[in-house]
PDB file of N, CA and C in Angstrom:
ATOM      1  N   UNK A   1     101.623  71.923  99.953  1.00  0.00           N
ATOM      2  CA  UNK A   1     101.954  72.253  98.579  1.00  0.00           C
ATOM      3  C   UNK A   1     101.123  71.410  97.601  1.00  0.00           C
ATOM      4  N   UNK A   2     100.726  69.843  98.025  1.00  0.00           N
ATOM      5  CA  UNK A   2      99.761  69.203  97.054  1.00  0.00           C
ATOM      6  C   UNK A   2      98.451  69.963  96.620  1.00  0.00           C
ATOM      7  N   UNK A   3      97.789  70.147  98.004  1.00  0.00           N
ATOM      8  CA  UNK A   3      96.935  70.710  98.141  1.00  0.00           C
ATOM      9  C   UNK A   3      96.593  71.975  97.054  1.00  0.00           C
ATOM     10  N   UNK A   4      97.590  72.866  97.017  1.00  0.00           N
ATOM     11  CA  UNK A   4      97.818  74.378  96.156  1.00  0.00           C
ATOM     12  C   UNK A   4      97.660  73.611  94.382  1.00  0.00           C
ATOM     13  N   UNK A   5      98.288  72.660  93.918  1.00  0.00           N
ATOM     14  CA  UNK A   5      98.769  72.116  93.380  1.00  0.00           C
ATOM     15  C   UNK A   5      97.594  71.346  92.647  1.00  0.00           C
ATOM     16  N   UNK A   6      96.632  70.895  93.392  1.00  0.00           N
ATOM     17  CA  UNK A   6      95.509  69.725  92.813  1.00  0.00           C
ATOM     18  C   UNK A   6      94.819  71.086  92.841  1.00  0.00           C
ATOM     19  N   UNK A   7      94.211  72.017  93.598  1.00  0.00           N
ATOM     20  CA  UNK A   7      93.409  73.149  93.334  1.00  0.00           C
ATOM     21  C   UNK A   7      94.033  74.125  91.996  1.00  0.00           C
ATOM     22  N   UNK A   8      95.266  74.175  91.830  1.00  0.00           N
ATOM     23  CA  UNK A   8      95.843  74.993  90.549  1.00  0.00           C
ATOM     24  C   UNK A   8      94.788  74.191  89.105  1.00  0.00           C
ATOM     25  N   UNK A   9      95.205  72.824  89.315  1.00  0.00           N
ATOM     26  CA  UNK A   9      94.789  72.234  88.079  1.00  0.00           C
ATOM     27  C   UNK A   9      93.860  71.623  88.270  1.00  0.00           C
ATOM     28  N   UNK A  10      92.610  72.096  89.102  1.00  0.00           N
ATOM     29  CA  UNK A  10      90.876  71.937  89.026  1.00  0.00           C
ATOM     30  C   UNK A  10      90.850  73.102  88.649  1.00  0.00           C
ATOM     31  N   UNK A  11      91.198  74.106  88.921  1.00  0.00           N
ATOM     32  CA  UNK A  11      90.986  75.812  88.419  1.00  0.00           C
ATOM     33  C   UNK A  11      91.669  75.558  87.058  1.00  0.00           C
ATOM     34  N   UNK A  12      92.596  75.284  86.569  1.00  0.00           N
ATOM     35  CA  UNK A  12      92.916  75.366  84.861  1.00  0.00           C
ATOM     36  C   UNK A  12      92.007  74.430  84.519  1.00  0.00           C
ATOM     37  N   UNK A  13      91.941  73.390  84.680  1.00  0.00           N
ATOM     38  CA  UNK A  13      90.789  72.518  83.933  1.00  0.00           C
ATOM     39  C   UNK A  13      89.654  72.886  83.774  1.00  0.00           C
ATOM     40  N   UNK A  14      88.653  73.256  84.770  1.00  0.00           N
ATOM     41  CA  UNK A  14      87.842  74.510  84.700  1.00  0.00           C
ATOM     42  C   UNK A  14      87.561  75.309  83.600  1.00  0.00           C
ATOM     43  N   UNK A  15      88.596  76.200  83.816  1.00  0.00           N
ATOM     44  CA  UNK A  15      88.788  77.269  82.199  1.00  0.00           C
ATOM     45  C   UNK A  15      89.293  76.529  81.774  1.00  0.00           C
ATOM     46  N   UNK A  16      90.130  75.975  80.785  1.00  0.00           N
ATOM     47  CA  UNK A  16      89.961  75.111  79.923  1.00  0.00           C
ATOM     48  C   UNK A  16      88.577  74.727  79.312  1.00  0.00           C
ATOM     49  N   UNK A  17      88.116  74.335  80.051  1.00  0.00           N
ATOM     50  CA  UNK A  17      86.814  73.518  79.553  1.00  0.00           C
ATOM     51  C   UNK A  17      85.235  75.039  79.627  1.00  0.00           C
ATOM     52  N   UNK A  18      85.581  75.866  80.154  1.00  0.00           N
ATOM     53  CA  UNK A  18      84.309  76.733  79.860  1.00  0.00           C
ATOM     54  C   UNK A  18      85.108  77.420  78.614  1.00  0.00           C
ATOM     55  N   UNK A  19      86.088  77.809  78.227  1.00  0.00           N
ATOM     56  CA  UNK A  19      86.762  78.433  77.109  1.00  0.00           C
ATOM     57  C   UNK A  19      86.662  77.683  75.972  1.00  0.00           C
ATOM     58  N   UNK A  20      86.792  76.240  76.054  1.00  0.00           N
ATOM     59  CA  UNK A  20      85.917  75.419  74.725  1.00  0.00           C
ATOM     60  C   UNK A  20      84.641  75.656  74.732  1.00  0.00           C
ATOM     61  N   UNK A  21      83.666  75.044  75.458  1.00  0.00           N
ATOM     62  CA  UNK A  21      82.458  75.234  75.603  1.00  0.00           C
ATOM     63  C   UNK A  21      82.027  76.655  74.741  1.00  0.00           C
ATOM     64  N   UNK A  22      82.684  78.024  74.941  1.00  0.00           N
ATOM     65  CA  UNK A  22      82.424  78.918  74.748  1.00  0.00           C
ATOM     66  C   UNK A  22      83.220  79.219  73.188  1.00  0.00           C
ATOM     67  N   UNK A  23      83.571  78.562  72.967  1.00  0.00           N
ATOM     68  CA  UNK A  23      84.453  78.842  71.624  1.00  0.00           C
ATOM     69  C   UNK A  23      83.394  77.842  70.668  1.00  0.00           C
ATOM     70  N   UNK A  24      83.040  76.202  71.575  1.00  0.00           N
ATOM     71  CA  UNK A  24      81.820  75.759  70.816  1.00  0.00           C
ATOM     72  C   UNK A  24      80.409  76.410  70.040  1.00  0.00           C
ATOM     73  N   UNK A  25      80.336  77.667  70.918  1.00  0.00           N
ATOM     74  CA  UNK A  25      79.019  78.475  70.955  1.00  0.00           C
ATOM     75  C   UNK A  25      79.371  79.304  70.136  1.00  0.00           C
ATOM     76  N   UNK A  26      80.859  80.310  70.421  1.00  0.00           N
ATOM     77  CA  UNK A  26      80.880  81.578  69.249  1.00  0.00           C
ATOM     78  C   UNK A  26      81.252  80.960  67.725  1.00  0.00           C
ATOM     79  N   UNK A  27      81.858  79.874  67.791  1.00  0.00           N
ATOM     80  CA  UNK A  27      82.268  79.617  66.361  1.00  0.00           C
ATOM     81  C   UNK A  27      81.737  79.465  65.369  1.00  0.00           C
ATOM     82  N   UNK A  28      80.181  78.780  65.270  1.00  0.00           N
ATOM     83  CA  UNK A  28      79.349  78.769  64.345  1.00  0.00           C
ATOM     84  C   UNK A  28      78.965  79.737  64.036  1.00  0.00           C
ATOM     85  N   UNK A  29      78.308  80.777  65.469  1.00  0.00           N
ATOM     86  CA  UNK A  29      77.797  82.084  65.516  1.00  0.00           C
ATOM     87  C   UNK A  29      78.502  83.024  64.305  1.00  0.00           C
ATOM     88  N   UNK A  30      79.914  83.121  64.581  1.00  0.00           N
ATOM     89  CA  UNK A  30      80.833  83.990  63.477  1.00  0.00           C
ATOM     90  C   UNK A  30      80.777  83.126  62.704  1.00  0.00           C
ATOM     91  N   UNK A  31      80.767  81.946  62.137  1.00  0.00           N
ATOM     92  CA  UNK A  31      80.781  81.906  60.524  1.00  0.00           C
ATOM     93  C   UNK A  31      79.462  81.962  59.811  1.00  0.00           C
ATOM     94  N   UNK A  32      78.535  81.804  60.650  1.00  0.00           N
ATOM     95  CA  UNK A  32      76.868  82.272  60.101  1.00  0.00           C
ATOM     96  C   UNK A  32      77.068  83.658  59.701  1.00  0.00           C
ATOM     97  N   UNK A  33      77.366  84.734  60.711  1.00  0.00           N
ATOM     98  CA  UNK A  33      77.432  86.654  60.456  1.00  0.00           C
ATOM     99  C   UNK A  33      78.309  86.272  58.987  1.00  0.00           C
ATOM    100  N   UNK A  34      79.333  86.020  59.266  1.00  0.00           N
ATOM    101  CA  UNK A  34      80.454  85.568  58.048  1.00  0.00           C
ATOM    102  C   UNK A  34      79.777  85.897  56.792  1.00  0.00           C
ATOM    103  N   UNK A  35      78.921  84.417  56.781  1.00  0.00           N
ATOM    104  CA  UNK A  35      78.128  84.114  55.281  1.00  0.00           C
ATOM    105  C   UNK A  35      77.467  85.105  55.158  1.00  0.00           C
ATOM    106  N   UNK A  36      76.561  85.722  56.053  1.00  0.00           N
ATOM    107  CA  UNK A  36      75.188  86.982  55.900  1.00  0.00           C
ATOM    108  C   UNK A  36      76.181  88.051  55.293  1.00  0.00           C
ATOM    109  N   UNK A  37      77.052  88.048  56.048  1.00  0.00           N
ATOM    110  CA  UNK A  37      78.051  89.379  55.746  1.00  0.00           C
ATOM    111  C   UNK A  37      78.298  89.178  53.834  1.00  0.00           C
ATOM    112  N   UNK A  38      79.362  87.990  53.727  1.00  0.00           N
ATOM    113  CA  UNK A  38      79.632  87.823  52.483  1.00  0.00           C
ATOM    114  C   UNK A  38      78.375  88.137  51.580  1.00  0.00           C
ATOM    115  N   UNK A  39      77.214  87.356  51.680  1.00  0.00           N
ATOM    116  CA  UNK A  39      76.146  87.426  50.511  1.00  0.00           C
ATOM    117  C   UNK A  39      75.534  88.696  50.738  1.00  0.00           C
ATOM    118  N   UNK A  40      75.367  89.602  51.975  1.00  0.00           N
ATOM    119  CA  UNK A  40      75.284  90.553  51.606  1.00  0.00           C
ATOM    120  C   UNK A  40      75.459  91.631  50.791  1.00  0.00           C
ATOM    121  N   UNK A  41      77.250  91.508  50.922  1.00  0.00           N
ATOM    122  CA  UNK A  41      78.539  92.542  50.187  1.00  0.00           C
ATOM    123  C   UNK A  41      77.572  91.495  48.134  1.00  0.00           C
ATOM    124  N   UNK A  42      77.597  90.527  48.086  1.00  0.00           N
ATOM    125  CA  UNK A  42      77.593  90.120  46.797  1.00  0.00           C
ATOM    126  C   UNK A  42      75.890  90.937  46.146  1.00  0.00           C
ATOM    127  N   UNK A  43      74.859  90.763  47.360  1.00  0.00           N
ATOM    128  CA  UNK A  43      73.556  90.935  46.281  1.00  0.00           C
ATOM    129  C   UNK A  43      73.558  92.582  46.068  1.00  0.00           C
ATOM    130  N   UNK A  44      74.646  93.255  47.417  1.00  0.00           N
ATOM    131  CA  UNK A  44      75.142  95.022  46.971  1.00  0.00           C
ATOM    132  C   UNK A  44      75.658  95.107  45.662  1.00  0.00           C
ATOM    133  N   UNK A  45      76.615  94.076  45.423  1.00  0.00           N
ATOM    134  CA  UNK A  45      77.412  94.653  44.085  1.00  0.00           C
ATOM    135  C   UNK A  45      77.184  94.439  43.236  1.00  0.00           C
ATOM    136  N   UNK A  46      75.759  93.218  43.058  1.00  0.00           N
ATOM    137  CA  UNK A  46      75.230  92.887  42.064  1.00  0.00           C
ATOM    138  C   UNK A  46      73.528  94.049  41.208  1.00  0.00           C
ATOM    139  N   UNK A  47      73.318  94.677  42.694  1.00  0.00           N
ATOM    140  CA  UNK A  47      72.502  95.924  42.436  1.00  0.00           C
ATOM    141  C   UNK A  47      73.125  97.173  42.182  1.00  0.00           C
ATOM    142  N   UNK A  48      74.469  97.360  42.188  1.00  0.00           N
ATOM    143  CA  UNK A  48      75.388  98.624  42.124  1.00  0.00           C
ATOM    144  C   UNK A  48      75.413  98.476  40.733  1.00  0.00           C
ATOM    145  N   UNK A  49      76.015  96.571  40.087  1.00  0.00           N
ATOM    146  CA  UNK A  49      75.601  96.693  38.581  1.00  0.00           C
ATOM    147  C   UNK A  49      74.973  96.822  37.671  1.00  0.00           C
ATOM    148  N   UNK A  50      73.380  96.489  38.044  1.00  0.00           N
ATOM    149  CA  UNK A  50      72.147  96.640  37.645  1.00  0.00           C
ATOM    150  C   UNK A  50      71.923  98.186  37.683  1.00  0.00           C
ATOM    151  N   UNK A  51      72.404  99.100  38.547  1.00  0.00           N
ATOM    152  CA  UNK A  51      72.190 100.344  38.496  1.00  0.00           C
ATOM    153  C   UNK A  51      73.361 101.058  37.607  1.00  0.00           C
ATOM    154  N   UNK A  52      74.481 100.368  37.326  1.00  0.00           N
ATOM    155  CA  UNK A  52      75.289 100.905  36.181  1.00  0.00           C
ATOM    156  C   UNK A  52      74.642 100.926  34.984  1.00  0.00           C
ATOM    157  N   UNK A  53      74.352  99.791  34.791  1.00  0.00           N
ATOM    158  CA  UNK A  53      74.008  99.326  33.490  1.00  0.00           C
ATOM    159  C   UNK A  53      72.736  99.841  33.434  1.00  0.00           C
ATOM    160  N   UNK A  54      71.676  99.992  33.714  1.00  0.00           N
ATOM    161  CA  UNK A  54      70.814 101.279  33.752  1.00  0.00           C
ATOM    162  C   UNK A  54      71.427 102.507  33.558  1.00  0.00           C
ATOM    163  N   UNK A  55      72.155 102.992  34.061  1.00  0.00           N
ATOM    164  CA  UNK A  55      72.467 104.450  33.781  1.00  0.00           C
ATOM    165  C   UNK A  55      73.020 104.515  32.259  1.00  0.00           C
ATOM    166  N   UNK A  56      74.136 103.593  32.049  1.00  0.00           N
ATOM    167  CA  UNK A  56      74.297 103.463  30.903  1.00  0.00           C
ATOM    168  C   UNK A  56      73.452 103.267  29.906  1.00  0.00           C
ATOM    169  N   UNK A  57      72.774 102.633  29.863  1.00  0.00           N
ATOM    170  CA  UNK A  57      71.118 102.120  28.799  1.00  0.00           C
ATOM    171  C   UNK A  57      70.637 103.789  28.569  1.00  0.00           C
ATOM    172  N   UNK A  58      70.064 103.915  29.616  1.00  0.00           N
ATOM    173  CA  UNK A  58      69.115 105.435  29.822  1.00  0.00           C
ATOM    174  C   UNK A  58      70.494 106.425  28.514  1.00  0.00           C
ATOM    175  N   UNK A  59      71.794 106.845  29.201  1.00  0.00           N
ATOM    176  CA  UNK A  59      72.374 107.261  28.995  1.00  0.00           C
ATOM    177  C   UNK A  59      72.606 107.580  27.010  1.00  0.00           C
ATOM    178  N   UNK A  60      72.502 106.078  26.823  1.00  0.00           N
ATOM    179  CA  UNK A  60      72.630 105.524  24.903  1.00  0.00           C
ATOM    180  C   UNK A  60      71.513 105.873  24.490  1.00  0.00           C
ATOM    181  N   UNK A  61      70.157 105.840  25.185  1.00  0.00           N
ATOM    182  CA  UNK A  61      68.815 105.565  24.187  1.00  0.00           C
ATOM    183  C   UNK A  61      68.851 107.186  24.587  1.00  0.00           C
ATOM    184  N   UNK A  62      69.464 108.473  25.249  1.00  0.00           N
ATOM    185  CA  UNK A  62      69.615 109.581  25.182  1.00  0.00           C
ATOM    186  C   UNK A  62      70.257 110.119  23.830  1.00  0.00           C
ATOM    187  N   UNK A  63      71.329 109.873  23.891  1.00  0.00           N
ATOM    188  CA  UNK A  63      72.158 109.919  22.778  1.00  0.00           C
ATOM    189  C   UNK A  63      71.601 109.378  21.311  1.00  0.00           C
ATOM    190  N   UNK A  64      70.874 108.318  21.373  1.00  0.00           N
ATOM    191  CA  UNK A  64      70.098 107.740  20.285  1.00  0.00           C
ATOM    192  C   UNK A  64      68.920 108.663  19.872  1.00  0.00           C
ATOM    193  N   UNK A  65      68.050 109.223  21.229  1.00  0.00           N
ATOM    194  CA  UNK A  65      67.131 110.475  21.060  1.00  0.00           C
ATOM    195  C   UNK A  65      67.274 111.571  20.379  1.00  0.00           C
ATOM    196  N   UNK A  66      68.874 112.036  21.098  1.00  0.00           N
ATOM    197  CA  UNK A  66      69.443 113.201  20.318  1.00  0.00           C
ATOM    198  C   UNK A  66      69.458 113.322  18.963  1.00  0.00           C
ATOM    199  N   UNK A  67      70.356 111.867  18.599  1.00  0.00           N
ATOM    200  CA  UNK A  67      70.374 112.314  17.113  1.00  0.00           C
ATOM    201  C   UNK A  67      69.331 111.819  16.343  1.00  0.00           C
ATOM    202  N   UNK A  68      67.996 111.397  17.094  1.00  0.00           N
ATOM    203  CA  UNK A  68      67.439 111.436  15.851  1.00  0.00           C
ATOM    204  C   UNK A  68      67.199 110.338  15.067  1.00  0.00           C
ATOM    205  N   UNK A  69      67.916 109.090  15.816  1.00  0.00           N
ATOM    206  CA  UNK A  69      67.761 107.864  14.964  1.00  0.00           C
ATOM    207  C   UNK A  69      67.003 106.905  15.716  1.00  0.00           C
ATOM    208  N   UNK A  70      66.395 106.369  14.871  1.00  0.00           N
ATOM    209  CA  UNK A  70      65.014 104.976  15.570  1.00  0.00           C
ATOM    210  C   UNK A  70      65.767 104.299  15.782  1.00  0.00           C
ATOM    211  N   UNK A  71      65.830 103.354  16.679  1.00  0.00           N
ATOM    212  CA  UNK A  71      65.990 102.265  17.015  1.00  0.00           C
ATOM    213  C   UNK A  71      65.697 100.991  17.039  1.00  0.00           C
ATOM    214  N   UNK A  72      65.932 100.353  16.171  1.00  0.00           N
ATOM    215  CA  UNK A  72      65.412  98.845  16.051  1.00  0.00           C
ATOM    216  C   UNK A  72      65.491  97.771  16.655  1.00  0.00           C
ATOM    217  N   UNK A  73      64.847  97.652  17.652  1.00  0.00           N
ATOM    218  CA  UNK A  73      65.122  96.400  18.904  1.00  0.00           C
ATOM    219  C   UNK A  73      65.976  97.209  19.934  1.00  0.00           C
ATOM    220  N   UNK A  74      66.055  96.724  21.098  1.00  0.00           N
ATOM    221  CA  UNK A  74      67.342  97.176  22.071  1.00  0.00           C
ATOM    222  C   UNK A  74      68.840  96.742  21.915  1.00  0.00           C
ATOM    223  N   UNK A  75      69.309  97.740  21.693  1.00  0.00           N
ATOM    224  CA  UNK A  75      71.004  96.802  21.564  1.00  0.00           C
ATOM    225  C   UNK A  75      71.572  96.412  22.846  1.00  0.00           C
ATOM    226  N   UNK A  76      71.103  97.044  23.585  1.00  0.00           N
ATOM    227  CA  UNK A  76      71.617  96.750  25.062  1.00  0.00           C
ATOM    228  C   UNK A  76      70.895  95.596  25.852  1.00  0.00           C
ATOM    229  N   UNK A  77      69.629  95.167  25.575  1.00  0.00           N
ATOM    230  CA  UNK A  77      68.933  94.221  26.201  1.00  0.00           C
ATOM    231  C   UNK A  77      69.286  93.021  25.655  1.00  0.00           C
ATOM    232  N   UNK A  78      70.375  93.049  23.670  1.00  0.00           N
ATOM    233  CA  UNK A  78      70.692  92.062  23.354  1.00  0.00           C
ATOM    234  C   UNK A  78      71.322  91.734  24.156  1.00  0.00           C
ATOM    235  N   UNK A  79      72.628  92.479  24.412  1.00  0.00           N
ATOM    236  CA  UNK A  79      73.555  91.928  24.838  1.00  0.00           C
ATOM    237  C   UNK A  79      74.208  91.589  26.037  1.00  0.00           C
ATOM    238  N   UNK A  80      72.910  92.529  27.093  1.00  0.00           N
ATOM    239  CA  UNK A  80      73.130  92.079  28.603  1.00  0.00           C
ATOM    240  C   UNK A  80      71.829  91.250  28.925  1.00  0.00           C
ATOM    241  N   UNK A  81      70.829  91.573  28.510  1.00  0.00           N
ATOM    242  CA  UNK A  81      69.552  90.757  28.667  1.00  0.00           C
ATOM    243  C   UNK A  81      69.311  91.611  30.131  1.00  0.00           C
ATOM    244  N   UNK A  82      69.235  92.624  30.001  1.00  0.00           N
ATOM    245  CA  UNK A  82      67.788  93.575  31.250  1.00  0.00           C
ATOM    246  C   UNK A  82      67.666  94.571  30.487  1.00  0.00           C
ATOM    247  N   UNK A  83      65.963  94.614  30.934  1.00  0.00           N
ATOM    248  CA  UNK A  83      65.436  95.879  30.574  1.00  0.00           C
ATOM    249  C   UNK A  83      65.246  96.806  31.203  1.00  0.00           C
ATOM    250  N   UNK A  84      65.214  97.917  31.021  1.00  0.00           N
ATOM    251  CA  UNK A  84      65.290  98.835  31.923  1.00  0.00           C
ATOM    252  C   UNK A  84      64.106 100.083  31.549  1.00  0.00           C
ATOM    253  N   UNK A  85      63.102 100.320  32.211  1.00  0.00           N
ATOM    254  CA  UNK A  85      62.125 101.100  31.644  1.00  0.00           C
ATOM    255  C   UNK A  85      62.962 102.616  31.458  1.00  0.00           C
ATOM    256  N   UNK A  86      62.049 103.346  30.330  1.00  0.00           N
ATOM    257  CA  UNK A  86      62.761 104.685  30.032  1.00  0.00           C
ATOM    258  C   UNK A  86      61.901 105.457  30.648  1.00  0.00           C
ATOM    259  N   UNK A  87      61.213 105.842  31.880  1.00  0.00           N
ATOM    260  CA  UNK A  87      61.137 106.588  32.528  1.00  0.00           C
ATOM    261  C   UNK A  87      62.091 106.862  33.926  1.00  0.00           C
ATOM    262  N   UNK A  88      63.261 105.976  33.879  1.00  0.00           N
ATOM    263  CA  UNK A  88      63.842 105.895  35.179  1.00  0.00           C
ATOM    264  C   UNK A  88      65.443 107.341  34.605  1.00  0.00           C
ATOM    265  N   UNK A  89      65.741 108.106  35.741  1.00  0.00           N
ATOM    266  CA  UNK A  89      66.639 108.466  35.970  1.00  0.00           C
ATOM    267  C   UNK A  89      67.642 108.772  36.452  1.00  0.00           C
ATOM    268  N   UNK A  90      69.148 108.382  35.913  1.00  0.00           N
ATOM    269  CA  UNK A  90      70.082 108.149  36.872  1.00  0.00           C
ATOM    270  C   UNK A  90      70.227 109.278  38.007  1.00  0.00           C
ATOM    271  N   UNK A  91      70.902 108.848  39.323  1.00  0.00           N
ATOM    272  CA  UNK A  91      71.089 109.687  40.519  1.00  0.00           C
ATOM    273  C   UNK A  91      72.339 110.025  39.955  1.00  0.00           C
TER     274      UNK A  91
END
């Protein structure tokens, strides 16, 4: 019965110790994807806004076309600070 007994707990110690080892290895691994992941999702939503705010711009200096009135400076480049060329059109 010793025998069964000292082999039980060389076999748990064993795993034990390759299950750290291996938790040593994935853990950094997932919080590196983590970060890529996060700043990914951020430089998306920061080009989803840049493409709002373009559509919108395009959208005003349309409306400004329509009726007919000049425009003096950009009102929109005051107040967000991007420019947005007027050959671009929204999707």
């Amino acid at each position: 019965m010793k025998f069964f007994i000292d082999n039980l707990l060389v076999v748990t110690l064993i795993a034990f110790i390759v299950v750290g080892i291996v938790l040593m290895w994935v853990m950094p691994r997932y919080r590196r994807m983590r970060a890529v992941s996060i700043r990914r999702d951020r430089e998306h939503a920061l080009d989803q806004d840049a493409i709002r705010l373009a559509s919108a711009k395009l959208k005003f200096r349309n409306i400004l076309g329509k009726q007919g009135q000049q425009r003096i400076g950009d009102p929109l480049i005051d107040l967000y600070g991007v420019e947005v060329p007027t050959d671009c059109r929204p999707g």
